[in-house]
Protein backbone atom coordinates (compact mmCIF):
# COMPACT_ATOMS: atom_id res chain seq x y z
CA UNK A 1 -149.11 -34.97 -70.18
CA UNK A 2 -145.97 -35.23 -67.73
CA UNK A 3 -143.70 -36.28 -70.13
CA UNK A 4 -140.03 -36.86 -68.55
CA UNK A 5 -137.09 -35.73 -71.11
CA UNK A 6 -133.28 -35.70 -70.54
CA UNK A 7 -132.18 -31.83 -69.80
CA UNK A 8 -128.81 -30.84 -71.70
CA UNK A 9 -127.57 -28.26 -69.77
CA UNK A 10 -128.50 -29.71 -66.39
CA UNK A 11 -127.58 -33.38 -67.52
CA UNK A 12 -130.44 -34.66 -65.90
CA UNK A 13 -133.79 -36.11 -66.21
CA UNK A 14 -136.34 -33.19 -65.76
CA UNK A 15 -140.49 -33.03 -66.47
CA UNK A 16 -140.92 -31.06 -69.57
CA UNK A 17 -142.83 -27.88 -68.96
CA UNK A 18 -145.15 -26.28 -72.01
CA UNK A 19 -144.75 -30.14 -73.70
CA UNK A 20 -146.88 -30.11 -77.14
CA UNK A 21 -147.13 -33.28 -79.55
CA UNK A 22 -145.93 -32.52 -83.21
CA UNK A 23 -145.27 -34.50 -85.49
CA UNK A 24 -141.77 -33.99 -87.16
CA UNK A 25 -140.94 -34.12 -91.31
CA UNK A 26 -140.64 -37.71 -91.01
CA UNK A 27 -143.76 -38.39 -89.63
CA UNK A 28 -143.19 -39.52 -86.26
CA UNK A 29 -144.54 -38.04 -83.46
CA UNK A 30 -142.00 -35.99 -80.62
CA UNK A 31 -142.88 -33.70 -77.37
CA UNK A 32 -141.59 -30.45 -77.33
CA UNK A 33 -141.01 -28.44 -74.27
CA UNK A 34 -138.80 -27.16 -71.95
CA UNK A 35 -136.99 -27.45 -68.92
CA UNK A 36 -138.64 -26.45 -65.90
CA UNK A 37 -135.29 -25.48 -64.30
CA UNK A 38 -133.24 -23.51 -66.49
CA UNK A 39 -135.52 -23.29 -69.43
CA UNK A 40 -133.59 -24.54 -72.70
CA UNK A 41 -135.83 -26.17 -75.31
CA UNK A 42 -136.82 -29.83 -74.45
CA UNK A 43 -137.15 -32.70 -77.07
CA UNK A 44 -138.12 -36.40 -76.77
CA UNK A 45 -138.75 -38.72 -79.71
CA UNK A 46 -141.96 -40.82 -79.30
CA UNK A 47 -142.04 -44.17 -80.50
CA UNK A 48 -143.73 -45.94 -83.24
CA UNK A 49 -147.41 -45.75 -82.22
C-alpha cells in the first residue's frame, strides 16, 4: 500500500512508511503511519468505501 499523506512537521506530501488500515470509533476506515523523513505519526482519512 503506498499511501501518500500530508507530513506536519515537514509541510509536505510524503509516502507513509509502516501504513496499517484501522478502522477508527466511528467506523470509517484511516491509514496510519509515519513519515519516512522525520518520523512523526502519519494519518489519512479514507473515504466512504
Amino acid at each position: 500500500m503506498a499511501e501518500k499523506g500530508y507530513c506536519v512537521k515537514c509541510k509536505t506530501m510524503r509516502e507513509i512508511k509502516d501504513a496499517k488500515e484501522v478502522t477508527m470509533k466511528n467506523k470509517r476506515k484511516a491509514v496510519k503511519g509515519k513519515c519516512p523523513t522525520c518520523g512523526t505519526g502519519m494519518y489519512k482519512i479514507l473515504g466512504n468505501k
